[in-house]
PDB file of N, CA and C in Angstrom:
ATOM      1  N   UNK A   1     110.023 102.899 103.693  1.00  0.00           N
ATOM      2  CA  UNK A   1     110.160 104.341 103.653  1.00  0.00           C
ATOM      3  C   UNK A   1     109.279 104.904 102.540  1.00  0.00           C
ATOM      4  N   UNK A   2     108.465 106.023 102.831  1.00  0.00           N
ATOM      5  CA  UNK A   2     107.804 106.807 102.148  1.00  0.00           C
ATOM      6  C   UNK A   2     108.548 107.032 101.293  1.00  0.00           C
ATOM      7  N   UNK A   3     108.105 107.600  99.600  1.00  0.00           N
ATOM      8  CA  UNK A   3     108.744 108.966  98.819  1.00  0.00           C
ATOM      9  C   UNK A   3     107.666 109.532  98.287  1.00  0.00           C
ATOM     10  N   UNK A   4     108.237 110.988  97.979  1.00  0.00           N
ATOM     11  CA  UNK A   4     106.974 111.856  97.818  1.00  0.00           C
ATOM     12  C   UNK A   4     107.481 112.225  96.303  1.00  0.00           C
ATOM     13  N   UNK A   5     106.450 111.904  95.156  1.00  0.00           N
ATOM     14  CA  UNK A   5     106.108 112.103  93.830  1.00  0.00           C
ATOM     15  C   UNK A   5     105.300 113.509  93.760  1.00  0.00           C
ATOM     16  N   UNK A   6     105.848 113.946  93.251  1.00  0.00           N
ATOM     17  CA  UNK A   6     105.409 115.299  92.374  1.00  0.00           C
ATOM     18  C   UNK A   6     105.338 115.621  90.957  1.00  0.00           C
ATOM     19  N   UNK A   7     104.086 115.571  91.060  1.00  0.00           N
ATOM     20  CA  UNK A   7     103.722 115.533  89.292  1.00  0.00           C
ATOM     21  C   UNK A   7     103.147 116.537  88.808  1.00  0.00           C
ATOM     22  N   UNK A   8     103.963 116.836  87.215  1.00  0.00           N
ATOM     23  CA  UNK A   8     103.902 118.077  86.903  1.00  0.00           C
ATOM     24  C   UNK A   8     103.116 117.683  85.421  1.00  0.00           C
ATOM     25  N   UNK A   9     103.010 118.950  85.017  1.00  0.00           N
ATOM     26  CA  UNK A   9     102.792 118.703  83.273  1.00  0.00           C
ATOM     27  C   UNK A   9     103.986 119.667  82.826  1.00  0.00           C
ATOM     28  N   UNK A  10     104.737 119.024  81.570  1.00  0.00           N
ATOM     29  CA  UNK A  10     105.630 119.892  81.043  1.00  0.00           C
ATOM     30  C   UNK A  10     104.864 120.411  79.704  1.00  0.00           C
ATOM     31  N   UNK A  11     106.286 121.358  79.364  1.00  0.00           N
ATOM     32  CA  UNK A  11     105.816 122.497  78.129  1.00  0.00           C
ATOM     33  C   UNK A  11     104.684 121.801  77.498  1.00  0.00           C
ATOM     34  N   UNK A  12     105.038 120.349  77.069  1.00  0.00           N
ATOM     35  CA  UNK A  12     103.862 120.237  76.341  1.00  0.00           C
ATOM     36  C   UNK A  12     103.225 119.607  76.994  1.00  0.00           C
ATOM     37  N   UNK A  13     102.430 119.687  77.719  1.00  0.00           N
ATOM     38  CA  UNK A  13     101.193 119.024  78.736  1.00  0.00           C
ATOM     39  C   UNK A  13     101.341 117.698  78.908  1.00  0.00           C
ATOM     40  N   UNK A  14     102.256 116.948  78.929  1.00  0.00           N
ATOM     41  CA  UNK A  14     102.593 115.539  79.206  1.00  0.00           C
ATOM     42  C   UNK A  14     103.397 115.331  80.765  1.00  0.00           C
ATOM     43  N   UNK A  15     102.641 114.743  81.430  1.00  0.00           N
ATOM     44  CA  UNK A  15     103.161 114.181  82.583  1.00  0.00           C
ATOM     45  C   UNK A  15     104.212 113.774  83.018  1.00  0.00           C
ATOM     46  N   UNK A  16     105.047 114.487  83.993  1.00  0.00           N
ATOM     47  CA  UNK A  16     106.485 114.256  84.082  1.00  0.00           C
ATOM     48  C   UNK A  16     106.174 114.455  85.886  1.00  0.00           C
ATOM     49  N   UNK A  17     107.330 113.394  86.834  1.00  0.00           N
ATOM     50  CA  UNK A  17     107.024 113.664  87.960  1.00  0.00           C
ATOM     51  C   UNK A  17     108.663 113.204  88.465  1.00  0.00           C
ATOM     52  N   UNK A  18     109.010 114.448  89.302  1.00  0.00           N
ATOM     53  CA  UNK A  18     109.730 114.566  90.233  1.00  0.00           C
ATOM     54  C   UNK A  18     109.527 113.631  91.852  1.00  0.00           C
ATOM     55  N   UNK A  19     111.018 113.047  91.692  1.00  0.00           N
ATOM     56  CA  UNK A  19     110.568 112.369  93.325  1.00  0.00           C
ATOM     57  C   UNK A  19     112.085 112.543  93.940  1.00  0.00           C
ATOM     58  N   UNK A  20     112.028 113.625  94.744  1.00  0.00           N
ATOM     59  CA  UNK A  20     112.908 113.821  95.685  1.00  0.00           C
ATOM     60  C   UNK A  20     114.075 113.206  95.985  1.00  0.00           C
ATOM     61  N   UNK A  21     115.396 113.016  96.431  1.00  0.00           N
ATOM     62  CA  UNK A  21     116.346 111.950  97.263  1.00  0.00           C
ATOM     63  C   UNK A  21     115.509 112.293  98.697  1.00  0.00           C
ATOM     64  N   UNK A  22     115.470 113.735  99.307  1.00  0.00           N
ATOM     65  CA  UNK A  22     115.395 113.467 100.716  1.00  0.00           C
ATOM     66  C   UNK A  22     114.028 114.129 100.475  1.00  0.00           C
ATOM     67  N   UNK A  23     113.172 113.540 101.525  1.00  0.00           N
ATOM     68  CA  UNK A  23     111.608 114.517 101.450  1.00  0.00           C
ATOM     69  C   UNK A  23     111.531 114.090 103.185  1.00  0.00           C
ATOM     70  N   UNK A  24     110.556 115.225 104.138  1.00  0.00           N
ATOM     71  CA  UNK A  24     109.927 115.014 105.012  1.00  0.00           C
ATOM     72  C   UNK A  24     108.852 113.821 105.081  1.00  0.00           C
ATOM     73  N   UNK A  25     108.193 113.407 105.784  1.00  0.00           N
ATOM     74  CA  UNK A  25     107.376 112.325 105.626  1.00  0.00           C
ATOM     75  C   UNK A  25     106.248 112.830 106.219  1.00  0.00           C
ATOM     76  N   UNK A  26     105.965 114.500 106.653  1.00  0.00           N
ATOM     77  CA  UNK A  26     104.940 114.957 107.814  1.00  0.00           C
ATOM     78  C   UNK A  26     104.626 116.019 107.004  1.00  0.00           C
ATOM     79  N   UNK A  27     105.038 116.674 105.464  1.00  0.00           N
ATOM     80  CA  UNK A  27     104.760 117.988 104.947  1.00  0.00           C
ATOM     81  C   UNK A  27     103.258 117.723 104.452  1.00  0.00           C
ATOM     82  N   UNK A  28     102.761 118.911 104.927  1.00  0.00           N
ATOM     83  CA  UNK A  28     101.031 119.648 104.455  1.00  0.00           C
ATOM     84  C   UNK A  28     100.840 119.256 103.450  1.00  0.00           C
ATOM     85  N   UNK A  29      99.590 119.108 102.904  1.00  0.00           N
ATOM     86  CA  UNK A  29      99.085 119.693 101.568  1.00  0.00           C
ATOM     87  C   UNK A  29      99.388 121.216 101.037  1.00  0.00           C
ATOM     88  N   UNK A  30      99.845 122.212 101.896  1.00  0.00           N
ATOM     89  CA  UNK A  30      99.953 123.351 101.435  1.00  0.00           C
ATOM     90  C   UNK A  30     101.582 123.922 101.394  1.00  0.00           C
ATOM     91  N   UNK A  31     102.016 123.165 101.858  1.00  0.00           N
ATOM     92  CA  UNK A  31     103.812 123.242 102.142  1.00  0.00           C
ATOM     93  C   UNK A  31     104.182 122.327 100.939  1.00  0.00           C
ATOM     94  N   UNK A  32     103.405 121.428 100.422  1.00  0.00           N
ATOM     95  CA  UNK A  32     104.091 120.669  99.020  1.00  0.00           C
ATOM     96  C   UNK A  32     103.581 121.489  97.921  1.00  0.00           C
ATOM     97  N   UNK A  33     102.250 122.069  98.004  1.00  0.00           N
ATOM     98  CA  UNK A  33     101.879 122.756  96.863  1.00  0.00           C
ATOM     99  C   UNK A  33     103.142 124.147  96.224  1.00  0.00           C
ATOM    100  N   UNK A  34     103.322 124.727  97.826  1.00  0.00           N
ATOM    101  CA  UNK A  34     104.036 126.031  98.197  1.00  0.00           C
ATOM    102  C   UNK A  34     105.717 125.349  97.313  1.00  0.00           C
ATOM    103  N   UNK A  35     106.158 124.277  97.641  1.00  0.00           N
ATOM    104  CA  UNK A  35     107.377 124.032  97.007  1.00  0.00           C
ATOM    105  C   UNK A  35     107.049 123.507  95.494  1.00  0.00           C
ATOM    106  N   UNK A  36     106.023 123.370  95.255  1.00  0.00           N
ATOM    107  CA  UNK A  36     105.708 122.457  93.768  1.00  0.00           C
ATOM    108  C   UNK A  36     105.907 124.355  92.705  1.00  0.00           C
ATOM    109  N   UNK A  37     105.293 125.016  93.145  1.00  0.00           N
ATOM    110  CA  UNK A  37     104.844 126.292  92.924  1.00  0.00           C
ATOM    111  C   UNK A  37     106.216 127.075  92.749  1.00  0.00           C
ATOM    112  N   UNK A  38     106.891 126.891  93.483  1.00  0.00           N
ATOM    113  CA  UNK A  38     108.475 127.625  93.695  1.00  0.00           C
ATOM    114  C   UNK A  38     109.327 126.674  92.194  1.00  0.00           C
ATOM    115  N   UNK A  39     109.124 125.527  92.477  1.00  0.00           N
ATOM    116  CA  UNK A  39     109.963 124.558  91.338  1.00  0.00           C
ATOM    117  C   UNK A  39     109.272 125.132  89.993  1.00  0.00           C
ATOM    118  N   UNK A  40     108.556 125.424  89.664  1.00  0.00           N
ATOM    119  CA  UNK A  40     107.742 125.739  88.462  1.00  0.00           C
ATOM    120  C   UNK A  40     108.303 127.079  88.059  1.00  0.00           C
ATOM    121  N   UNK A  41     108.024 127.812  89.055  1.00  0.00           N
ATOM    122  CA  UNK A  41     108.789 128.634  89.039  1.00  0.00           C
ATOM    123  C   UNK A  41     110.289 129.730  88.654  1.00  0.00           C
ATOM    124  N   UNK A  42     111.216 128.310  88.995  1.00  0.00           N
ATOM    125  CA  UNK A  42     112.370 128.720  88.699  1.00  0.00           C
ATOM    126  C   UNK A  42     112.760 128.720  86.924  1.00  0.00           C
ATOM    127  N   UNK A  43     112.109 127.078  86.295  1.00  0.00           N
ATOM    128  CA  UNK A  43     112.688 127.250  85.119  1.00  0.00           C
ATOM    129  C   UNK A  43     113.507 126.645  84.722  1.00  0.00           C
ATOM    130  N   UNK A  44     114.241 125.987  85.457  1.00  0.00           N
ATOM    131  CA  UNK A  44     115.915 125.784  85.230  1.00  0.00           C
ATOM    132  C   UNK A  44     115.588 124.130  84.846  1.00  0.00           C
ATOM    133  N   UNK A  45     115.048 123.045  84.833  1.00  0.00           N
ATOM    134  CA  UNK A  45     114.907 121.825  84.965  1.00  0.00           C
ATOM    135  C   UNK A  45     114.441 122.043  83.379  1.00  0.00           C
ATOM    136  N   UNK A  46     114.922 121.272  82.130  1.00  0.00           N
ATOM    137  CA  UNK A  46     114.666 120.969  80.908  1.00  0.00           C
ATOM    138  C   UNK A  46     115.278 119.930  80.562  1.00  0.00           C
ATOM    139  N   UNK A  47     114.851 119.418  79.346  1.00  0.00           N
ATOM    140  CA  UNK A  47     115.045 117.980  78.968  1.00  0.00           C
ATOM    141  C   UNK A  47     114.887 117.939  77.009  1.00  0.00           C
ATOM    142  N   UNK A  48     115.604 118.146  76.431  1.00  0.00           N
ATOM    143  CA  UNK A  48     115.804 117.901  74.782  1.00  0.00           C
ATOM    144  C   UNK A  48     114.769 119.565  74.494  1.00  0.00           C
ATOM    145  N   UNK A  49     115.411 120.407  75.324  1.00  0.00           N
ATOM    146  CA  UNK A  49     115.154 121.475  75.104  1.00  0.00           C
ATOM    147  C   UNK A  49     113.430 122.590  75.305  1.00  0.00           C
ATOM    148  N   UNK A  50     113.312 121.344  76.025  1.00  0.00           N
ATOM    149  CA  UNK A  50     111.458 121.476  77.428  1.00  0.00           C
ATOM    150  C   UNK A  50     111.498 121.690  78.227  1.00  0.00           C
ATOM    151  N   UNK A  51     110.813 122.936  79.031  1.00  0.00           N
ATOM    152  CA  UNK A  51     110.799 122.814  80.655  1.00  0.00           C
ATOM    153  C   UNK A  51     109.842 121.257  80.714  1.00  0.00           C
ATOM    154  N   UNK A  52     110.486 121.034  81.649  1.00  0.00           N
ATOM    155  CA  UNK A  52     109.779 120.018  82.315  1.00  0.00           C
ATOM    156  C   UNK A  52     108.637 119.848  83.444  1.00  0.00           C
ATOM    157  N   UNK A  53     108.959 121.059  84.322  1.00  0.00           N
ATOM    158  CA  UNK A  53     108.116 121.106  85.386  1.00  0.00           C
ATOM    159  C   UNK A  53     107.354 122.238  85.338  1.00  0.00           C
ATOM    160  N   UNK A  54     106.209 122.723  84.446  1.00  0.00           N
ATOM    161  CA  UNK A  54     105.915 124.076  84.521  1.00  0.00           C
ATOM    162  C   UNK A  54     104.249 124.387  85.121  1.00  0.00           C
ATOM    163  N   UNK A  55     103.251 122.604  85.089  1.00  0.00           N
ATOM    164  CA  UNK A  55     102.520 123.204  85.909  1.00  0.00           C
ATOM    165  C   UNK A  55     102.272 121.840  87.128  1.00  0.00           C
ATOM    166  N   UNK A  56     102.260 122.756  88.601  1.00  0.00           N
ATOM    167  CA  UNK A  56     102.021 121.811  89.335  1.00  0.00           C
ATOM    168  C   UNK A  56     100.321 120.880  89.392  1.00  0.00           C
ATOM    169  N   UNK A  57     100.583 119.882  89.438  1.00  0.00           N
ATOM    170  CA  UNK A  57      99.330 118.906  88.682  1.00  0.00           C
ATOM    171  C   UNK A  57      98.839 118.038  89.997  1.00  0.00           C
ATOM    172  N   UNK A  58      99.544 117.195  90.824  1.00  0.00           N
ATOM    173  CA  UNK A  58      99.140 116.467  92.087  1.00  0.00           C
ATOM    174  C   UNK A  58     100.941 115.938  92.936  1.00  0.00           C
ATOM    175  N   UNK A  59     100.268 115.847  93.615  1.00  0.00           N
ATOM    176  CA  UNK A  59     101.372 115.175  94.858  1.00  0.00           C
ATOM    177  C   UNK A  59     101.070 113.727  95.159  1.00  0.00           C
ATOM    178  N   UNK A  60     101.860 112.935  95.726  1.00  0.00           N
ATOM    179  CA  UNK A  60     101.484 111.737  96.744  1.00  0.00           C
ATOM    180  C   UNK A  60     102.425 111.122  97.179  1.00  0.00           C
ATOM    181  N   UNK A  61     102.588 110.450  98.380  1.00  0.00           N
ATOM    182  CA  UNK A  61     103.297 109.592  99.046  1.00  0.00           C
ATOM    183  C   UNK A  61     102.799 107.817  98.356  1.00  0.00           C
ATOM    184  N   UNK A  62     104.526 107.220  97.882  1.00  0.00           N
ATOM    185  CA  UNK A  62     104.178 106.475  97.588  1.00  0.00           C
ATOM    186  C   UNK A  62     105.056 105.012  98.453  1.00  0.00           C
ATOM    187  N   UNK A  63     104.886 104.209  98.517  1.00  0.00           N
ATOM    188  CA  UNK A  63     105.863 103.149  99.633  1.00  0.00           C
ATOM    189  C   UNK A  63     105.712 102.097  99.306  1.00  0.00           C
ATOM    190  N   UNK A  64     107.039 101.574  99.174  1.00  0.00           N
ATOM    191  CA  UNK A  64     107.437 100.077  98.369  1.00  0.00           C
ATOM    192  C   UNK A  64     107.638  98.986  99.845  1.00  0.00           C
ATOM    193  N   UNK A  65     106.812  98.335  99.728  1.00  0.00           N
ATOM    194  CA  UNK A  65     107.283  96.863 100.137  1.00  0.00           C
ATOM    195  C   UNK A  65     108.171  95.950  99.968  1.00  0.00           C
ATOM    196  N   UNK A  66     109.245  95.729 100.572  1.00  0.00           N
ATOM    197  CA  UNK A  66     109.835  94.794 100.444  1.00  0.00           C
ATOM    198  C   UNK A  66     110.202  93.348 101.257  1.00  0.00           C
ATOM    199  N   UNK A  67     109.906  92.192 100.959  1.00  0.00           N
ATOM    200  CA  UNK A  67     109.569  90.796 101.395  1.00  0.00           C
ATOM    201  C   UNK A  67     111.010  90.001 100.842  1.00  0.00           C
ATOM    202  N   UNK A  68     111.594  90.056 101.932  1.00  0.00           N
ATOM    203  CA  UNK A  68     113.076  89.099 101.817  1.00  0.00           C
ATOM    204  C   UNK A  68     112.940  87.940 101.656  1.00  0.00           C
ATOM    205  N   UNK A  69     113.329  87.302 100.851  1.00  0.00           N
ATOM    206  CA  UNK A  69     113.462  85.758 100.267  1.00  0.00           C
ATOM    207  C   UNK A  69     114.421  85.028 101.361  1.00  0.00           C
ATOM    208  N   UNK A  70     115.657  85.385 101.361  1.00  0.00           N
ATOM    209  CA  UNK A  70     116.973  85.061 101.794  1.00  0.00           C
ATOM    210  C   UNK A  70     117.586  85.979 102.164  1.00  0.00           C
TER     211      UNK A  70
END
């Protein structure tokens, strides 16, 4: 299964990235930007007193392999 990483820069320009519980596996380049843009937006997400998500920076789908032993 896909997950979709969203990476931001917070207050202080350091790389912080959001990855969904549920994401589509078929959304645009312009429908993730459009929700990256809205999250930035709101404000509400901080951490030891930082927004965290304030500029949208890149997207990507990322997918783990897994190879059963037993």
């Amino acid at each position: 299964m896909k997950k979709l990483n969203l990476n931001f820069l917070n207050e202080e320009n350091k790389k912080t990235t959001l990855v969904p519980k549920v994401a589509s596996q078929e959304l645009t380049k312009d429908e993730v930007k459009d929700a990256m843009m809205a999250i930035s937006a709101l404000g509400i997400f901080e951490a030891n007193g930082k927004q965290l998500y304030v500029t949208p920076k890149s997207a990507h789908y990322s997918e783990t392999i897994i190879t059963e032993l037993f």
